[in-house]
PDB file of N, CA and C in Angstrom:
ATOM      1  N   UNK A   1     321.034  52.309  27.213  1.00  0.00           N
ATOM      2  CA  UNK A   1     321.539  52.695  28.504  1.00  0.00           C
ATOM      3  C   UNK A   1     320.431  53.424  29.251  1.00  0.00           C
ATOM      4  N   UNK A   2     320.493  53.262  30.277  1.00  0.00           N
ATOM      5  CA  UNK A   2     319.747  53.628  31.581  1.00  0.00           C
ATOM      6  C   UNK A   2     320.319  54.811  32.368  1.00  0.00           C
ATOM      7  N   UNK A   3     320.180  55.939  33.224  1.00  0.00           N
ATOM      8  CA  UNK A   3     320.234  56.210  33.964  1.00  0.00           C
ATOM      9  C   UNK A   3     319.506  57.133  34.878  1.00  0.00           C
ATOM     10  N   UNK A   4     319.961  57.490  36.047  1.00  0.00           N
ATOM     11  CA  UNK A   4     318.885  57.717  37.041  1.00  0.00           C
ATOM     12  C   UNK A   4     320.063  58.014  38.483  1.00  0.00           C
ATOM     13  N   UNK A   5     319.004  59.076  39.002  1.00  0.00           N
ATOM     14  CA  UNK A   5     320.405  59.661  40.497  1.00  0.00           C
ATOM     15  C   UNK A   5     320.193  58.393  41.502  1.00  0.00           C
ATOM     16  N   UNK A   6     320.986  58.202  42.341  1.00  0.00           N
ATOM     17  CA  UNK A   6     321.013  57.567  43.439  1.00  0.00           C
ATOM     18  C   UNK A   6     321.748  58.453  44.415  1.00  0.00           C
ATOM     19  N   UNK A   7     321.487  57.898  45.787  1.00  0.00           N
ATOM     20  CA  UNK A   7     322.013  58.279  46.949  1.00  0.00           C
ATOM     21  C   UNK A   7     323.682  58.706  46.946  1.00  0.00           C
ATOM     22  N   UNK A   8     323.973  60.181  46.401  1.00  0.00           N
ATOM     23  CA  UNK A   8     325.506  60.590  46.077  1.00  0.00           C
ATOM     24  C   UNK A   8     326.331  60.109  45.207  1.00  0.00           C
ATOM     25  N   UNK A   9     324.963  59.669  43.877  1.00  0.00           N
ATOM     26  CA  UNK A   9     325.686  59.878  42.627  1.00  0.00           C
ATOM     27  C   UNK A   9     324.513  59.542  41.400  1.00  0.00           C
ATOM     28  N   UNK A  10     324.927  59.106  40.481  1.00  0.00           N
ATOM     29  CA  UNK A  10     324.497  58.468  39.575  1.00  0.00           C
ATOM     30  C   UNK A  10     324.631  57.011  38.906  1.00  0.00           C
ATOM     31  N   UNK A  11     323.407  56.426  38.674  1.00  0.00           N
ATOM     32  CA  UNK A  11     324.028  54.696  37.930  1.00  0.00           C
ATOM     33  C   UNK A  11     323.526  54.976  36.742  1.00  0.00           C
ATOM     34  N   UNK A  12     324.282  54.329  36.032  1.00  0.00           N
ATOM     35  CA  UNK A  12     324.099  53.541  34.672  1.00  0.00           C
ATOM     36  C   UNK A  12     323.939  51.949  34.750  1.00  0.00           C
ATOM     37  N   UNK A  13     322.631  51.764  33.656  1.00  0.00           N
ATOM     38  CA  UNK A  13     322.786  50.089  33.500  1.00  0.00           C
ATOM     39  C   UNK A  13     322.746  50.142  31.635  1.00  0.00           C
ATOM     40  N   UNK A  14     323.770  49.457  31.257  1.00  0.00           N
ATOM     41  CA  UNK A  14     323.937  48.617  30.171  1.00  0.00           C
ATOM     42  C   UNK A  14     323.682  48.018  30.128  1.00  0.00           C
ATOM     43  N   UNK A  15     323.069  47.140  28.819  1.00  0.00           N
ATOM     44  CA  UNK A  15     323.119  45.762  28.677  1.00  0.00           C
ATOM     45  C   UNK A  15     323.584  45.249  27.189  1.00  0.00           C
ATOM     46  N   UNK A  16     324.283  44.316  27.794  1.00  0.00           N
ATOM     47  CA  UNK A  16     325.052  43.943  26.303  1.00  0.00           C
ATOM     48  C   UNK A  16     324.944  41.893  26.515  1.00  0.00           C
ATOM     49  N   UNK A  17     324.851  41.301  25.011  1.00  0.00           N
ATOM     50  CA  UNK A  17     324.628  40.112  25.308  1.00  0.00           C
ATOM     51  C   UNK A  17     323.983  39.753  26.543  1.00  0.00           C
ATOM     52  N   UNK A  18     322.693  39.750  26.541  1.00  0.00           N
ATOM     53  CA  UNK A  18     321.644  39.581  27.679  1.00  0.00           C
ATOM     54  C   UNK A  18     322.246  39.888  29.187  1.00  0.00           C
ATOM     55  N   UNK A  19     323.546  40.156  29.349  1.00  0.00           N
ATOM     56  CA  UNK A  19     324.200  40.617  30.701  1.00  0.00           C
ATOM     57  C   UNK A  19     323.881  42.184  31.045  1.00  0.00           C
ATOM     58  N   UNK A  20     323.482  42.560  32.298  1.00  0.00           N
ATOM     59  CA  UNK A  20     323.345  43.872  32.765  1.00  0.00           C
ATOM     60  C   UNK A  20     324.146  44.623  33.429  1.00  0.00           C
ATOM     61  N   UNK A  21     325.060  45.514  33.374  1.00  0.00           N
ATOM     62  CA  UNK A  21     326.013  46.004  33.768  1.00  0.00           C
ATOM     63  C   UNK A  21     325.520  47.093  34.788  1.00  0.00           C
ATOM     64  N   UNK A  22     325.358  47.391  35.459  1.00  0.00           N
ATOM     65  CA  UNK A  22     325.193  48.324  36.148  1.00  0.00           C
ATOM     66  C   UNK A  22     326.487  49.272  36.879  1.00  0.00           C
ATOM     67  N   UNK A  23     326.876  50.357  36.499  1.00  0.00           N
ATOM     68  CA  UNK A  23     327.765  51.200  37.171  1.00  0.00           C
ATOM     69  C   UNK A  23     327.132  52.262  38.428  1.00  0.00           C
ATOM     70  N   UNK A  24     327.885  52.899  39.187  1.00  0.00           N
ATOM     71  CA  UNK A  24     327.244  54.060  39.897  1.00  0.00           C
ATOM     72  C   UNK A  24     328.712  54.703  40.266  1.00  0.00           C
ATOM     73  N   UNK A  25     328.244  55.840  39.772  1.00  0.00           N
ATOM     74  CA  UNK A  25     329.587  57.126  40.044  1.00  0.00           C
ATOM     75  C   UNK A  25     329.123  58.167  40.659  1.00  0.00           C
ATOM     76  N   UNK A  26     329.793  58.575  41.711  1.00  0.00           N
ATOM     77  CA  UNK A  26     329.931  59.433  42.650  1.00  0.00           C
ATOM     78  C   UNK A  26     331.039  59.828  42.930  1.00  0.00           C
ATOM     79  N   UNK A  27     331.148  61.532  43.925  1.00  0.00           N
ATOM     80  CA  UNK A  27     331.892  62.114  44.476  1.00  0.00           C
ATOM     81  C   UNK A  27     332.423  61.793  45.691  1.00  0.00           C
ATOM     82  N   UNK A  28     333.941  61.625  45.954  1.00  0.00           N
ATOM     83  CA  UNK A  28     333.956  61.753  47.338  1.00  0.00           C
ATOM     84  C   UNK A  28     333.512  61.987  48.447  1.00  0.00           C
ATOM     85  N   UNK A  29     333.085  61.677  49.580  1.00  0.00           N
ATOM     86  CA  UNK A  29     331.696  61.983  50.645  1.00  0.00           C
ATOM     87  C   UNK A  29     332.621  62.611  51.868  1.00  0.00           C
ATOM     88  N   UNK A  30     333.523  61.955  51.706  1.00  0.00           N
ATOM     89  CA  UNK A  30     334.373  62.448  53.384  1.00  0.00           C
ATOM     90  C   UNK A  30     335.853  62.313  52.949  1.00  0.00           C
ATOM     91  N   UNK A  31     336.688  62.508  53.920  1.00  0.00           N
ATOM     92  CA  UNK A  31     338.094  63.124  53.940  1.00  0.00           C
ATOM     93  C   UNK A  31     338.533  61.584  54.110  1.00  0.00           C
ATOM     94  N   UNK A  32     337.745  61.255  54.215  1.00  0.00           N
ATOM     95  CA  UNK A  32     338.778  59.276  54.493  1.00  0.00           C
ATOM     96  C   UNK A  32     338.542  58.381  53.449  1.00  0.00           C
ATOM     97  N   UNK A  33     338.025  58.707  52.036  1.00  0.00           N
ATOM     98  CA  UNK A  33     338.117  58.139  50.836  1.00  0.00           C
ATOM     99  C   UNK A  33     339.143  57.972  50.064  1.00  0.00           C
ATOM    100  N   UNK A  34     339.763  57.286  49.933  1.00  0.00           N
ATOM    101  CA  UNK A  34     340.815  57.308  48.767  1.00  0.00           C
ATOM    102  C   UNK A  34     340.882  58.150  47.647  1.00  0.00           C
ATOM    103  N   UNK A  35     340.330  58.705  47.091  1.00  0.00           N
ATOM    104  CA  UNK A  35     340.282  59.703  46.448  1.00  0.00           C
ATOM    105  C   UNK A  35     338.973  60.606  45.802  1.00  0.00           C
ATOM    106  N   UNK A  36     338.843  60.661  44.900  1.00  0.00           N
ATOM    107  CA  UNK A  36     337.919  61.768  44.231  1.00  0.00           C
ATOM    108  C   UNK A  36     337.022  61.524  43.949  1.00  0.00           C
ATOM    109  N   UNK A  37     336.832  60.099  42.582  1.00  0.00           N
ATOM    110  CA  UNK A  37     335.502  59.967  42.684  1.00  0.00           C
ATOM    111  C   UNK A  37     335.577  58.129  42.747  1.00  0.00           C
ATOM    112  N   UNK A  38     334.599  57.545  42.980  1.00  0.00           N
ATOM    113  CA  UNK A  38     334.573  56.172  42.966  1.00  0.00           C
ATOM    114  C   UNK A  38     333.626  56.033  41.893  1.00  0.00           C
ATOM    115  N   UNK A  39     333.414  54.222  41.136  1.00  0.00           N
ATOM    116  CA  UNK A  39     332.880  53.783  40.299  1.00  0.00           C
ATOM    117  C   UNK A  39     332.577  52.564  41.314  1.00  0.00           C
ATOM    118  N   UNK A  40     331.916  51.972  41.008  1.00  0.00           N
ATOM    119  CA  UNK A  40     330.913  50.791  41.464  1.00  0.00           C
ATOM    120  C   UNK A  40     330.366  49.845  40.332  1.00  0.00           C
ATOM    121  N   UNK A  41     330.806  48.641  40.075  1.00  0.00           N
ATOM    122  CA  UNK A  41     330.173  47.965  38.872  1.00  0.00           C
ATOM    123  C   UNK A  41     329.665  46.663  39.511  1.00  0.00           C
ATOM    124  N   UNK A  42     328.727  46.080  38.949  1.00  0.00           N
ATOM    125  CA  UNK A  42     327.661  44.787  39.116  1.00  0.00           C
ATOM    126  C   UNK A  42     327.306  44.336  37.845  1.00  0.00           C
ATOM    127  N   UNK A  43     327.306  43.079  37.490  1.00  0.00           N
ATOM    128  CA  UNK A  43     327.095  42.811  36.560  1.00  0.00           C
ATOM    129  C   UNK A  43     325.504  41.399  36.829  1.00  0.00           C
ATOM    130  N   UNK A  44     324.926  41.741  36.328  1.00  0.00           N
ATOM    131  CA  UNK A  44     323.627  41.189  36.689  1.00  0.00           C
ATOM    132  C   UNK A  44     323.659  39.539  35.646  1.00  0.00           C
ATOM    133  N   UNK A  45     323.770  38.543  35.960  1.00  0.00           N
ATOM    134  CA  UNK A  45     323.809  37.486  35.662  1.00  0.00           C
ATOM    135  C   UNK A  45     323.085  36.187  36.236  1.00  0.00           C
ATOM    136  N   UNK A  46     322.237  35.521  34.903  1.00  0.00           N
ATOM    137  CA  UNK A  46     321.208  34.389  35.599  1.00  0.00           C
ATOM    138  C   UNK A  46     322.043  33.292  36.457  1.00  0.00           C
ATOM    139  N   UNK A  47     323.303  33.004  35.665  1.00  0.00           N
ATOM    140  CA  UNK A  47     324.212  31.534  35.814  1.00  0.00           C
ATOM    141  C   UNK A  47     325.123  31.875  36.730  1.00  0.00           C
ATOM    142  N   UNK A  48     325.608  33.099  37.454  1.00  0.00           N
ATOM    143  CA  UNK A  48     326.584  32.973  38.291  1.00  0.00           C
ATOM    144  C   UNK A  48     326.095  34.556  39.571  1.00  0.00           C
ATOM    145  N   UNK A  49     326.685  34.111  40.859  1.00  0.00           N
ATOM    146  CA  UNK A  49     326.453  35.137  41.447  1.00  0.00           C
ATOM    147  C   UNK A  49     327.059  36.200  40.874  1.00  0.00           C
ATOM    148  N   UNK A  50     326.560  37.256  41.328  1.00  0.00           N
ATOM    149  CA  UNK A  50     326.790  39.214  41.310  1.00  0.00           C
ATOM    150  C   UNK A  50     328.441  39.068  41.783  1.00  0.00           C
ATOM    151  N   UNK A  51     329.581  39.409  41.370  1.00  0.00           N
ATOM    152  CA  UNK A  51     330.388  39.821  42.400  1.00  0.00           C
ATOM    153  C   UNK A  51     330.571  41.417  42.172  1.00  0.00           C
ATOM    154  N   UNK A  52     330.707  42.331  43.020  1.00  0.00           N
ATOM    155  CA  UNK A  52     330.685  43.468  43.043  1.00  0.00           C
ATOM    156  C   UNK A  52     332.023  43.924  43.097  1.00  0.00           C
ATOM    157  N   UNK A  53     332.407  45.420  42.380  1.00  0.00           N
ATOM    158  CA  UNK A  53     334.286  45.528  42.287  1.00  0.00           C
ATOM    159  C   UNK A  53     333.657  47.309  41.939  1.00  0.00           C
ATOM    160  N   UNK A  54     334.821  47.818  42.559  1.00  0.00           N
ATOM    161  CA  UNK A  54     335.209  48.812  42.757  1.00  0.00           C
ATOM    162  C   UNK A  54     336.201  49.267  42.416  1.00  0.00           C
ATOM    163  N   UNK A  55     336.827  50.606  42.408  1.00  0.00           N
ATOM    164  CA  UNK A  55     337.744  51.824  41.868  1.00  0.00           C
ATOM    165  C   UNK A  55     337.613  52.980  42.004  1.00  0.00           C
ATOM    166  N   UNK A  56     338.572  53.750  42.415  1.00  0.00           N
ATOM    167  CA  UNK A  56     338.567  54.930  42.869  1.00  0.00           C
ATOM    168  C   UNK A  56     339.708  55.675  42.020  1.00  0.00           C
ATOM    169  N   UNK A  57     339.481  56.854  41.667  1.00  0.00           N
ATOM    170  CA  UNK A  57     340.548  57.729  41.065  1.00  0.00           C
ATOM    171  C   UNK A  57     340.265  59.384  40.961  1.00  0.00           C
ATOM    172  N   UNK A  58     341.216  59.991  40.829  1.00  0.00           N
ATOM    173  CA  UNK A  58     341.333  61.437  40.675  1.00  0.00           C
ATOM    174  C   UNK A  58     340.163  61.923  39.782  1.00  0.00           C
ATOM    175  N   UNK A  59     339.357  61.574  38.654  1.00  0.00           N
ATOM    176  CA  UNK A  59     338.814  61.512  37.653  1.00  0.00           C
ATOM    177  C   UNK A  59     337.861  60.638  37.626  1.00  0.00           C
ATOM    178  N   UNK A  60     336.821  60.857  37.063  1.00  0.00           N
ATOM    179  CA  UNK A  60     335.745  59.572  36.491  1.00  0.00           C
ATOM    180  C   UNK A  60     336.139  59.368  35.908  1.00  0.00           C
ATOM    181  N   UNK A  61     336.794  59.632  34.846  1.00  0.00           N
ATOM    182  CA  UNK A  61     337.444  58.781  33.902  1.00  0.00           C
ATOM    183  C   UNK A  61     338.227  57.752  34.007  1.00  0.00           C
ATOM    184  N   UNK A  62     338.943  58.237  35.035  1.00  0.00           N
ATOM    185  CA  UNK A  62     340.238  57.033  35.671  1.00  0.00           C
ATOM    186  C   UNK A  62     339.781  56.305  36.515  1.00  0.00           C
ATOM    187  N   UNK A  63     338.750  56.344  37.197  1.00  0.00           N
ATOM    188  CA  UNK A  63     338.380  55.833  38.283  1.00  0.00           C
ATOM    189  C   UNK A  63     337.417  54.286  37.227  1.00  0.00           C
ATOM    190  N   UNK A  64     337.129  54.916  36.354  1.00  0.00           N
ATOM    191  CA  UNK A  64     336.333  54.531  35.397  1.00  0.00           C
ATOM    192  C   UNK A  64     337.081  53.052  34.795  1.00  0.00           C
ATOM    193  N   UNK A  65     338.124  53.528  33.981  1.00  0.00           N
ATOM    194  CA  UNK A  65     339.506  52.899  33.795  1.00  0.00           C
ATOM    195  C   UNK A  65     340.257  51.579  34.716  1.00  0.00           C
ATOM    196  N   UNK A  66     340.498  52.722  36.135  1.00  0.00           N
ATOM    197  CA  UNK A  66     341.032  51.504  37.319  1.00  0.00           C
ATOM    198  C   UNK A  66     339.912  50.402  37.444  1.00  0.00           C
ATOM    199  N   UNK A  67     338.916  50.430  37.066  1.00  0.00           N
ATOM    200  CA  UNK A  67     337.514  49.518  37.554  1.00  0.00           C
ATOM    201  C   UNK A  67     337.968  48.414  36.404  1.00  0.00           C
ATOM    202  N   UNK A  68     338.079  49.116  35.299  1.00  0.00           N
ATOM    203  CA  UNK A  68     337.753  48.192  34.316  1.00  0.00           C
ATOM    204  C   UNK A  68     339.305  47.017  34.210  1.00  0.00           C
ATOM    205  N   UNK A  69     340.065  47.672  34.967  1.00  0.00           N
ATOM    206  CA  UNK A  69     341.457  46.847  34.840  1.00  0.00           C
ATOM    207  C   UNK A  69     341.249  45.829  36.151  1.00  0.00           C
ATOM    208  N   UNK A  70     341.054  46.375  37.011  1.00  0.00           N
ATOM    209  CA  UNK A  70     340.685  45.414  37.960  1.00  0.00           C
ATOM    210  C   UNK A  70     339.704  44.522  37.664  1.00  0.00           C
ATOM    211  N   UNK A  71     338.581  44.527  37.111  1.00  0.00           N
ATOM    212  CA  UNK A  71     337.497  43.524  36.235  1.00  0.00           C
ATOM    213  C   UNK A  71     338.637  42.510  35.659  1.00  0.00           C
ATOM    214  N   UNK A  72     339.008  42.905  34.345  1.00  0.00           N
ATOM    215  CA  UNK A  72     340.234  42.401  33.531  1.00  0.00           C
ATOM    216  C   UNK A  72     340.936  41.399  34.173  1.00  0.00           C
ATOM    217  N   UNK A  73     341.537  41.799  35.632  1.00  0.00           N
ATOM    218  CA  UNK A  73     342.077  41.277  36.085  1.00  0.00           C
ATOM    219  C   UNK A  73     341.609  39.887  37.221  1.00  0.00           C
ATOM    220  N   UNK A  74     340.288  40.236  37.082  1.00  0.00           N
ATOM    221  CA  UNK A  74     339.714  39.364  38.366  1.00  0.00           C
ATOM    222  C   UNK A  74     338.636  38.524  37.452  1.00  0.00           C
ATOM    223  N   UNK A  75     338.645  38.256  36.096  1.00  0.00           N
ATOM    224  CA  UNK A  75     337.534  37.963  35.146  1.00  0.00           C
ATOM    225  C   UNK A  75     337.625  36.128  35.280  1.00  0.00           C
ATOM    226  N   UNK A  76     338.900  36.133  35.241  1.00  0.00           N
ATOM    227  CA  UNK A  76     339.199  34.355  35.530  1.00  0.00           C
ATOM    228  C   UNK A  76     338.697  33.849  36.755  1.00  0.00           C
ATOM    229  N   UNK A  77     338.880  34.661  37.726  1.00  0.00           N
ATOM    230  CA  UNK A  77     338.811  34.159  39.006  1.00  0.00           C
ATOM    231  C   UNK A  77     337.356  34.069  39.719  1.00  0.00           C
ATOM    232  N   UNK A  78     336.774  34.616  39.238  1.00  0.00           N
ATOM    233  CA  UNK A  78     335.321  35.480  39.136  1.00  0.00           C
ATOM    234  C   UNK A  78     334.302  34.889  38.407  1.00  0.00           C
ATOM    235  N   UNK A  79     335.053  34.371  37.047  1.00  0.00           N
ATOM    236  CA  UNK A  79     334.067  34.353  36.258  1.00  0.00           C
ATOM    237  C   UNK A  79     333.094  35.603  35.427  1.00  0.00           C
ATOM    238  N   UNK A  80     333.735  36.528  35.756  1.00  0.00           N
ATOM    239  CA  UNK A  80     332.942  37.486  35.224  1.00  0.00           C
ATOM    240  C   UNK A  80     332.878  37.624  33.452  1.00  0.00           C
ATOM    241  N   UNK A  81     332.039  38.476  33.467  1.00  0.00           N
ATOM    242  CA  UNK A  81     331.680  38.622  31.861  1.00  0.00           C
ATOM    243  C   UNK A  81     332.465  39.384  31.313  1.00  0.00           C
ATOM    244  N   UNK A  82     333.070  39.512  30.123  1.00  0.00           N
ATOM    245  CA  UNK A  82     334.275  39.851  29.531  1.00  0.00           C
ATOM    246  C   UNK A  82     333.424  41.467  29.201  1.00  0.00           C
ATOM    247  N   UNK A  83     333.972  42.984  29.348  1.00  0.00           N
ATOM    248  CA  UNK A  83     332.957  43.856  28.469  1.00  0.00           C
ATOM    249  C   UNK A  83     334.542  44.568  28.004  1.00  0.00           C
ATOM    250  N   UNK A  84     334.128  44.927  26.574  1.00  0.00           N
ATOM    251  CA  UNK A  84     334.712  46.074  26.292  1.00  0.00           C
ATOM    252  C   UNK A  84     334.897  47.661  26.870  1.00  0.00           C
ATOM    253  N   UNK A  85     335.681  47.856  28.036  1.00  0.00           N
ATOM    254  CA  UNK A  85     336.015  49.016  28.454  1.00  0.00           C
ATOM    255  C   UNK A  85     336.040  50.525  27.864  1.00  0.00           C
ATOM    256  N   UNK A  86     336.913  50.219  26.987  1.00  0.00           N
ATOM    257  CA  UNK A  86     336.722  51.774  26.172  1.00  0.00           C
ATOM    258  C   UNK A  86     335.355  51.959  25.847  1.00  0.00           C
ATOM    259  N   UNK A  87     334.429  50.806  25.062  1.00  0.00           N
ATOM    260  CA  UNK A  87     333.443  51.097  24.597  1.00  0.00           C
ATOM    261  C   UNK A  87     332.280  51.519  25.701  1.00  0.00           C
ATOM    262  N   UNK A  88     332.760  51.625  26.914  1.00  0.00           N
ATOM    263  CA  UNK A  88     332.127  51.741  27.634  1.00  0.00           C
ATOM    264  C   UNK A  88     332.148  53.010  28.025  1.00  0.00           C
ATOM    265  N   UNK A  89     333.457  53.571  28.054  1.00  0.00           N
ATOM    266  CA  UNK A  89     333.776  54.743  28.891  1.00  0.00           C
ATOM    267  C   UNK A  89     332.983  55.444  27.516  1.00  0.00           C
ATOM    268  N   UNK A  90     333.501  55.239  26.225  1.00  0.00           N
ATOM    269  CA  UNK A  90     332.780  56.100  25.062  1.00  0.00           C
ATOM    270  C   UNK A  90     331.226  55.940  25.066  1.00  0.00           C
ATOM    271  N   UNK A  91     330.340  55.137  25.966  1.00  0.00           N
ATOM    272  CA  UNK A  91     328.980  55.338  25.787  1.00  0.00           C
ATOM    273  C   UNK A  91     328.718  56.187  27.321  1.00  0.00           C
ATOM    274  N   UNK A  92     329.318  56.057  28.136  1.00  0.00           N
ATOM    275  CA  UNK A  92     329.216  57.295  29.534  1.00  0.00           C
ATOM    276  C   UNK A  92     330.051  58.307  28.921  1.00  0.00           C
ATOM    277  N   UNK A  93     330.570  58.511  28.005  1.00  0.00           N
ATOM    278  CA  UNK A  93     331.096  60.029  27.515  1.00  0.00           C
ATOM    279  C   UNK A  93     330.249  60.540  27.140  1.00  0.00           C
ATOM    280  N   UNK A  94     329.171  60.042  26.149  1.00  0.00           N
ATOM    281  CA  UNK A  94     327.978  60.527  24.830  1.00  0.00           C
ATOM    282  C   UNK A  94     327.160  61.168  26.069  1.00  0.00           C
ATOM    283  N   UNK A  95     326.621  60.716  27.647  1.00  0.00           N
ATOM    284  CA  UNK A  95     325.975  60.999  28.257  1.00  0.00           C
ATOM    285  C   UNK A  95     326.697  62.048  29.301  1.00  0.00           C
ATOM    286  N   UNK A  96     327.663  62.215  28.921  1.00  0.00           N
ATOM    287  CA  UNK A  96     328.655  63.064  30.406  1.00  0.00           C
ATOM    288  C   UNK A  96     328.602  62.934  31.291  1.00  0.00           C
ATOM    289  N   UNK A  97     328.792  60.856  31.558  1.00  0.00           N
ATOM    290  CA  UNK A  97     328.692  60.505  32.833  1.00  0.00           C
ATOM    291  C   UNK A  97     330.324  60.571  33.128  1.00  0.00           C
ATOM    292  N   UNK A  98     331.366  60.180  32.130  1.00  0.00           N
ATOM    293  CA  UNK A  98     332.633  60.759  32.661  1.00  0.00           C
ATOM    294  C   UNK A  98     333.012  61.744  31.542  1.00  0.00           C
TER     295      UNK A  98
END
């Protein structure tokens, strides 16, 4: 794992089975966000475009969570790459990214 600050937050990039995951978590910026903190995921792939997906929640953790269910949920449609969630949130725990 990777990480490094960006512009009002922090990313992480994983990589698992030659796919690159990239997250970025941040704080709320203004009063017209849906909530607390947002997550941002990209998954870096030779064979199919980037689609980019989002989540927002009270918590990085949850926000963390809502991302990964919405992935889950959009993986058929998308094509996206299947990742293990928990194992994910448990490798941004080891770092106290949530």
């Amino acid at each position: 794992m990777q990480q490094a600050r960006v512009k009002g937050g922090m990313a992480y990039s994983l990589k698992c089975e030659g796919v690159f995951l990239t997250l970025t978590i941040s704080p709320r910026s203004s009063e017209a966000e849906r909530d607390e903190w947002h997550v941002a995921a990209r998954a870096k792939r030779s064979d199919h475009d980037d689609v980019p997906m989002e989540a927002w929640g009270p918590t990085r953790i949850e926000a963390l969570r809502a991302l990964g269910r919405s992935w889950v949920s959009a993986q058929l449609d998308h094509r996206l790459t299947m990742f293990d969630w928990e194992e994910v949130a448990r490798l941004l725990a080891e770092v106290r990214a949530v």
